[in-house]
C-alpha atoms as a PDB file:
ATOM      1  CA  UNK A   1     -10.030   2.221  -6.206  1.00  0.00           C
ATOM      2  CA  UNK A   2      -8.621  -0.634  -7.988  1.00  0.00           C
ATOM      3  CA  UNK A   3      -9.414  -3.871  -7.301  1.00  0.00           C
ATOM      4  CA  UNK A   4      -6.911  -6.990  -8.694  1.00  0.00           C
ATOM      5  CA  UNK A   5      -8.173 -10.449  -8.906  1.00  0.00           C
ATOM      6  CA  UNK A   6      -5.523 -13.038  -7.889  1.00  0.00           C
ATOM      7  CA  UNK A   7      -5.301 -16.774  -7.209  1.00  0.00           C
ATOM      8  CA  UNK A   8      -2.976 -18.058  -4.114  1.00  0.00           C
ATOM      9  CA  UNK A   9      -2.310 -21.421  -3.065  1.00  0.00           C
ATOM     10  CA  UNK A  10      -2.534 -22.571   0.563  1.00  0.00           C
ATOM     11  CA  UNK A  11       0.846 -23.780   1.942  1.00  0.00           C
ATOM     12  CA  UNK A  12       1.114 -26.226   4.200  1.00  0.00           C
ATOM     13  CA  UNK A  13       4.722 -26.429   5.119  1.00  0.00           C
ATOM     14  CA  UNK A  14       6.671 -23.253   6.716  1.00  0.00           C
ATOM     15  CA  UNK A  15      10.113 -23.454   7.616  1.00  0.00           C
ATOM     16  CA  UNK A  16      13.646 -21.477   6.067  1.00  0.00           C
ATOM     17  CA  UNK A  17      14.137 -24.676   3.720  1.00  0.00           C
ATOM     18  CA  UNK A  18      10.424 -24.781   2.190  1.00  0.00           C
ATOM     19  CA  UNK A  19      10.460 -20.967   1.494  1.00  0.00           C
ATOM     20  CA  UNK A  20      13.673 -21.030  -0.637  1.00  0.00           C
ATOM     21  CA  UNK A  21      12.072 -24.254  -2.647  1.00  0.00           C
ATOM     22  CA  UNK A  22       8.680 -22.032  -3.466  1.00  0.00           C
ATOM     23  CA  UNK A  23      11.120 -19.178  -4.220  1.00  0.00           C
ATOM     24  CA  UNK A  24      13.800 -20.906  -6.357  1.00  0.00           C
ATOM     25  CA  UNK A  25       9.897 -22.578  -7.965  1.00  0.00           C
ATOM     26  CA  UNK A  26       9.107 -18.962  -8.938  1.00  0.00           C
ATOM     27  CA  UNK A  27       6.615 -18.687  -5.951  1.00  0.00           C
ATOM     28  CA  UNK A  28       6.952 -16.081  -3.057  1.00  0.00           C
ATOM     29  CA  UNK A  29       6.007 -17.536   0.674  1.00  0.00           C
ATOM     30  CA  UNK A  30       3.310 -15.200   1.927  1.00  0.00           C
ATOM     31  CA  UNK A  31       1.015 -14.906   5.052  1.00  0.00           C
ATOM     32  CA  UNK A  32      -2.102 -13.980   4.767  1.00  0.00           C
ATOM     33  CA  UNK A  33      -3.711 -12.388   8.547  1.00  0.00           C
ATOM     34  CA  UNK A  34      -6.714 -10.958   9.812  1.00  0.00           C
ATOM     35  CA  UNK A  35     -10.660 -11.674  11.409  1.00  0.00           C
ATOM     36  CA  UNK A  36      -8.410 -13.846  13.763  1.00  0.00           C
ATOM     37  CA  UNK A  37      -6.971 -16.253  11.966  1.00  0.00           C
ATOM     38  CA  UNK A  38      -3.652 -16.385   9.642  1.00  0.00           C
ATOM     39  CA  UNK A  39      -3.188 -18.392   6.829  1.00  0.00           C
ATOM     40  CA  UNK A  40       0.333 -19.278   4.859  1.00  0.00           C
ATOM     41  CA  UNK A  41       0.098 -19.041   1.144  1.00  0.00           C
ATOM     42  CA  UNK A  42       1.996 -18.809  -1.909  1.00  0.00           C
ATOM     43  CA  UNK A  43       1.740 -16.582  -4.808  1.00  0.00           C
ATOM     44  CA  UNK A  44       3.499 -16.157  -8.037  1.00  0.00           C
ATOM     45  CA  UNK A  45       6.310 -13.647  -7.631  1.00  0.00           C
ATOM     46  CA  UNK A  46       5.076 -11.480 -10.681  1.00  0.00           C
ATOM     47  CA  UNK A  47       1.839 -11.086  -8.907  1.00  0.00           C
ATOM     48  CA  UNK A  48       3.612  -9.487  -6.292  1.00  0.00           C
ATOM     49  CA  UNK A  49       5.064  -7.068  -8.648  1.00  0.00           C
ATOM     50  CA  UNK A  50       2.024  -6.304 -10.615  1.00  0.00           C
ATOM     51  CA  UNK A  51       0.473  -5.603  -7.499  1.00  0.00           C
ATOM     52  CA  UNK A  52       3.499  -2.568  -6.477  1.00  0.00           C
ATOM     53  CA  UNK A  53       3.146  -1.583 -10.171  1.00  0.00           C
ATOM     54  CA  UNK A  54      -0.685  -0.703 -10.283  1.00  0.00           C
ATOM     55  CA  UNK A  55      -1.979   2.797 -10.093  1.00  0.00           C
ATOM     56  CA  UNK A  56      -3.270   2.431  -6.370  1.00  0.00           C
ATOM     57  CA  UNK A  57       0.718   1.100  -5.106  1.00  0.00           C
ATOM     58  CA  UNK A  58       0.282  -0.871  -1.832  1.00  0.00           C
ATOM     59  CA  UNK A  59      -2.928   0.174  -1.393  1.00  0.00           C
ATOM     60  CA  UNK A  60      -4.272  -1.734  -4.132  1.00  0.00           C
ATOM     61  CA  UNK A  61      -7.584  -4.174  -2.370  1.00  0.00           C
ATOM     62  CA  UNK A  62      -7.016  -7.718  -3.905  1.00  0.00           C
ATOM     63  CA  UNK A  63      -9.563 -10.417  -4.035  1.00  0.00           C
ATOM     64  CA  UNK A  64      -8.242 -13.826  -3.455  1.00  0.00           C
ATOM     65  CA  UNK A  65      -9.515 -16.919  -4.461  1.00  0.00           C
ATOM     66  CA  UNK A  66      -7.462 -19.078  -1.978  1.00  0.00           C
ATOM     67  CA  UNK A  67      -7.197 -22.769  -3.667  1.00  0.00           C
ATOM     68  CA  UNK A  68      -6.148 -25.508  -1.360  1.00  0.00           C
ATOM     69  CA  UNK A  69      -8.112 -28.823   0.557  1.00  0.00           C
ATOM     70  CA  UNK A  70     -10.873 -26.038  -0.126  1.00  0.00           C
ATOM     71  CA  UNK A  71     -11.008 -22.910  -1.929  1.00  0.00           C
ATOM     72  CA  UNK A  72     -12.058 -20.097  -0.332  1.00  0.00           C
ATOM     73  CA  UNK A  73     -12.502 -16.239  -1.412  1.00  0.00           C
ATOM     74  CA  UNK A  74     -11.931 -12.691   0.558  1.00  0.00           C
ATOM     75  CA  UNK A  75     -10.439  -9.589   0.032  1.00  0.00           C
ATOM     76  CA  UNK A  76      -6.927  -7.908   1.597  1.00  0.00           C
ATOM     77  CA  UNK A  77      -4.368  -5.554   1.595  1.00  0.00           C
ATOM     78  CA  UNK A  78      -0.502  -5.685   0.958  1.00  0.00           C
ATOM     79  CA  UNK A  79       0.962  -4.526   4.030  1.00  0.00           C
ATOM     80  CA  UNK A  80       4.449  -5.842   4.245  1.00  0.00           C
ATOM     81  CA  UNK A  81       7.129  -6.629   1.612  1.00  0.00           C
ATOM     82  CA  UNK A  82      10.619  -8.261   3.116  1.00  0.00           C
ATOM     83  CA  UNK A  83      13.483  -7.520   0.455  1.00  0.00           C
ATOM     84  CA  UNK A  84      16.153  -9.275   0.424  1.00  0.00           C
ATOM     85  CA  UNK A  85      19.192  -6.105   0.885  1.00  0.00           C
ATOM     86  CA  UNK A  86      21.714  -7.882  -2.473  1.00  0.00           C
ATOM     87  CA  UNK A  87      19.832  -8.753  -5.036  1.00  0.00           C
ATOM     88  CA  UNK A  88      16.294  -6.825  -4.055  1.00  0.00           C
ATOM     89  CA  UNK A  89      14.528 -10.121  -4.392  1.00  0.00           C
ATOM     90  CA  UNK A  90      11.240 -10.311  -2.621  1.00  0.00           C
ATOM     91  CA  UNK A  91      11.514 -12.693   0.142  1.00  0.00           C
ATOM     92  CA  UNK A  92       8.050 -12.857   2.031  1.00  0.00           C
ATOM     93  CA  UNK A  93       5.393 -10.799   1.776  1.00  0.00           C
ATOM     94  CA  UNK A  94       2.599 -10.152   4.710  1.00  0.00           C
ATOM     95  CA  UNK A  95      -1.396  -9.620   3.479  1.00  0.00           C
ATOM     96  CA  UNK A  96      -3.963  -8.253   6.125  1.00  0.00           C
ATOM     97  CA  UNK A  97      -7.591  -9.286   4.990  1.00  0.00           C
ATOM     98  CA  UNK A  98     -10.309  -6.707   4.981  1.00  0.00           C
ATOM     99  CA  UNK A  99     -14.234  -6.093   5.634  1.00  0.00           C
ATOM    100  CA  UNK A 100     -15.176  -4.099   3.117  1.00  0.00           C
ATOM    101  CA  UNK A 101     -17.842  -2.104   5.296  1.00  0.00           C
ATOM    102  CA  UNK A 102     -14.862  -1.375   8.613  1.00  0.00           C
ATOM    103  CA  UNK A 103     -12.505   1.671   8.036  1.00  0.00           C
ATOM    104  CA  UNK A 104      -8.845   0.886   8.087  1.00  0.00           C
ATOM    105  CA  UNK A 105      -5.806   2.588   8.428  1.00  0.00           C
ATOM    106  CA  UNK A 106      -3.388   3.332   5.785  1.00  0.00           C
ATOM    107  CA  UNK A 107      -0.758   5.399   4.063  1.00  0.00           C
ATOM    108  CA  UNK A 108      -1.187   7.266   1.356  1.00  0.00           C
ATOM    109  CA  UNK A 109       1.280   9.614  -1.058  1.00  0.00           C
ATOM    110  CA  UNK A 110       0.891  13.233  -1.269  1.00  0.00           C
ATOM    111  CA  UNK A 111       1.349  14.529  -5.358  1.00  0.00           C
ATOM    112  CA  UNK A 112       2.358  18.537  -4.936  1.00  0.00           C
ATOM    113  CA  UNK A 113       1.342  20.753  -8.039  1.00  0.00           C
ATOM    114  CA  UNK A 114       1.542  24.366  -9.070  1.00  0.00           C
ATOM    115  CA  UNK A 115       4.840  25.236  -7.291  1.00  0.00           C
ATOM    116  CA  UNK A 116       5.095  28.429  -6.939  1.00  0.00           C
ATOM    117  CA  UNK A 117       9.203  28.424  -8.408  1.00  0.00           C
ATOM    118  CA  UNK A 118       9.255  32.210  -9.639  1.00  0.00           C
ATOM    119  CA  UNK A 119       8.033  33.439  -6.702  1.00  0.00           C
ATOM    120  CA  UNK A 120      10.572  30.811  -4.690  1.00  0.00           C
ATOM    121  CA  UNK A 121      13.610  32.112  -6.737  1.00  0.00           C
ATOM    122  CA  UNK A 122      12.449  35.862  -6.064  1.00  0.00           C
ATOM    123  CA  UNK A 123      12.609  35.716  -2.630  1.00  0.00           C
ATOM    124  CA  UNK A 124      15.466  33.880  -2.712  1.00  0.00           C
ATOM    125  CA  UNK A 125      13.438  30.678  -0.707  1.00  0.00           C
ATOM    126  CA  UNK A 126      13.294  27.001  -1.035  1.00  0.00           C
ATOM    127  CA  UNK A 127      10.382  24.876  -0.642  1.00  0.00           C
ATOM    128  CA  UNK A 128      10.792  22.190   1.928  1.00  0.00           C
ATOM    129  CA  UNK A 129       9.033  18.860   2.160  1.00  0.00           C
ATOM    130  CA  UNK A 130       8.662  17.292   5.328  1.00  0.00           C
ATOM    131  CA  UNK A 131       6.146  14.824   4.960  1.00  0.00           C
ATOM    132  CA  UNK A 132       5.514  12.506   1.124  1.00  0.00           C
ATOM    133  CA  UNK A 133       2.481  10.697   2.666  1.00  0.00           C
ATOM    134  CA  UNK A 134      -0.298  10.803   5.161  1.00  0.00           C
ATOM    135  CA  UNK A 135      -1.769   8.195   7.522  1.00  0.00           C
ATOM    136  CA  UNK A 136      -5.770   8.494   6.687  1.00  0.00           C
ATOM    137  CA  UNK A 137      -8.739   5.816   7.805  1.00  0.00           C
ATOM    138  CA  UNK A 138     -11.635   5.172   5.585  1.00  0.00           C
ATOM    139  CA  UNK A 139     -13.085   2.060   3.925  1.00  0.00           C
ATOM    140  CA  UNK A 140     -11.058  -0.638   1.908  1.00  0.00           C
ATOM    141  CA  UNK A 141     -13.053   0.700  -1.510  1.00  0.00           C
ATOM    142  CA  UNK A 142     -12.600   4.812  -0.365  1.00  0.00           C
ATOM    143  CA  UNK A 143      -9.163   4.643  -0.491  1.00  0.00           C
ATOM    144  CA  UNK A 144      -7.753   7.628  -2.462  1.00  0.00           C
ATOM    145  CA  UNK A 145      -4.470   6.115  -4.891  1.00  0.00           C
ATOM    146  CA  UNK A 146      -2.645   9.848  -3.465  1.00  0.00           C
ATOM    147  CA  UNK A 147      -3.601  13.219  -2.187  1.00  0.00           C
ATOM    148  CA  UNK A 148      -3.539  16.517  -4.117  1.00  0.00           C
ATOM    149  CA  UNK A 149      -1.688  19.311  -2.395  1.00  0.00           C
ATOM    150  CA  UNK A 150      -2.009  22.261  -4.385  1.00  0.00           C
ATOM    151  CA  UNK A 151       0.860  24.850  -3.894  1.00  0.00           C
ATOM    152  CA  UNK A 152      -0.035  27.430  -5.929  1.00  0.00           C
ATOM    153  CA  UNK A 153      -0.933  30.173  -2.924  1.00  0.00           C
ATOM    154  CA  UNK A 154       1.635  29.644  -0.665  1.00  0.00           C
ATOM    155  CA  UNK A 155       4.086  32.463   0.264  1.00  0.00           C
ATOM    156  CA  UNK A 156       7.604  31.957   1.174  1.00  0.00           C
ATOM    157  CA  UNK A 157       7.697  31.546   4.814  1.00  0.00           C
ATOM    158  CA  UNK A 158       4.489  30.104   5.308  1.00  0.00           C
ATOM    159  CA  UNK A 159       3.549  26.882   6.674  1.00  0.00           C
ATOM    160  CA  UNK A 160       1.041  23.899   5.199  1.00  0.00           C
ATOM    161  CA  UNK A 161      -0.294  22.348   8.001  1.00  0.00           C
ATOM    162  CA  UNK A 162      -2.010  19.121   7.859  1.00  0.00           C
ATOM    163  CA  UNK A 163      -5.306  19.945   8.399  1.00  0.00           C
ATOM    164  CA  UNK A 164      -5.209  22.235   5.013  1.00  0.00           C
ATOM    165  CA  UNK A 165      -5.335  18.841   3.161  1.00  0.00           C
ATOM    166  CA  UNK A 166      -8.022  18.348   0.814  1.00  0.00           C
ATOM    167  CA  UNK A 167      -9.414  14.745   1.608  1.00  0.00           C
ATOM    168  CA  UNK A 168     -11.927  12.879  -0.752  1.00  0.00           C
ATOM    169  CA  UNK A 169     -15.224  12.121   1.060  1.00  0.00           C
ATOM    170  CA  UNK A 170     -14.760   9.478   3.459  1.00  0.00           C
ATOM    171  CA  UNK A 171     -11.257   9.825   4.477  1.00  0.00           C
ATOM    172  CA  UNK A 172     -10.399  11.301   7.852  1.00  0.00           C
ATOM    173  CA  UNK A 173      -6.306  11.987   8.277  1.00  0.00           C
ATOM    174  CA  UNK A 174      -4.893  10.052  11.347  1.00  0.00           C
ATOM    175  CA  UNK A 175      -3.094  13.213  13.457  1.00  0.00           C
ATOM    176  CA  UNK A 176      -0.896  11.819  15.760  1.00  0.00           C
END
């Protein structure tokens, strides 16, 4: 699991007007929630991006040094992005701090391999994908960056079912 280290500012003003000034500043508004208590911060827009870029996605666990009246240090998640729908600018993003030692819940993408696309074409069959990602719980530092699903037995007409998934040690797939 990949851990990025990244420094935030505490905000003190909220408001339409104050979030366009940190954006048009090169700063994206951001809340930061969790252990009861919500904080409003600001980060640098091309953290935000780095962040979506890394090998672990949204799932990436950040450590934040949190500088402000005091500076303060803990570890979250990304889970919200708002976009805005013309120009795909990030507009707000939401961060949910973590324990490190509590299981949370998140969503991770499935990587298929070994398609079986001779077979497929000889039967005259088309593989059909109805799920990209699975809902698993495990701790902030277990989470996998995606899920294997290897294809290479299955027969046309047959069925993957969830529970076939081959989960690193620690993970448990949320069935709903």
């Amino acid at each position: 699991m990949e851990i990025v280290k990244l420094v935030f500012h505490n905000r003190e003003q909220a408001g339409n007007g104050i979030a366009r000034q940190f954006r048009r500043a090169g700063q994206l508004p951001a809340v930061l929630y969790g252990n009861g208590s919500t904080l409003a911060i600001a980060l640098a827009a091309k953290d935000l991006t780095r962040i979506q870029q890394s090998e672990a996605g949204e799932n990436t666990i950040l450590d934040f040094t949190i500088e402000g009246d005091t500076t303060a240090s803990c570890q979250a998640i990304l889970r919200e992005v708002q976009i805005d729908a013309v120009s795909r600018a990030f507009l707000h993003a939401d961060f949910y701090r973590v324990d490190m030692n509590k299981e949370i819940m998140v969503t991770v993408p499935l990587t298929f391999i070994n398609e079986p696309n001779n077979l497929l074409q000889s039967a005259n069959a088309m593989l059909t994908y109805l799920w990209r990602e699975a809902e698993v719980t495990c701790l902030p530092g277990d989470i996998p960056d995606e899920i294997t699903v290897d294809l290479a037995h299955i027969q046309p007409g047959a069925t993957l079912k969830a529970g076939a998934l081959v989960l690193p040690p620690g993970v448990t797939l949320v069935a709903d």
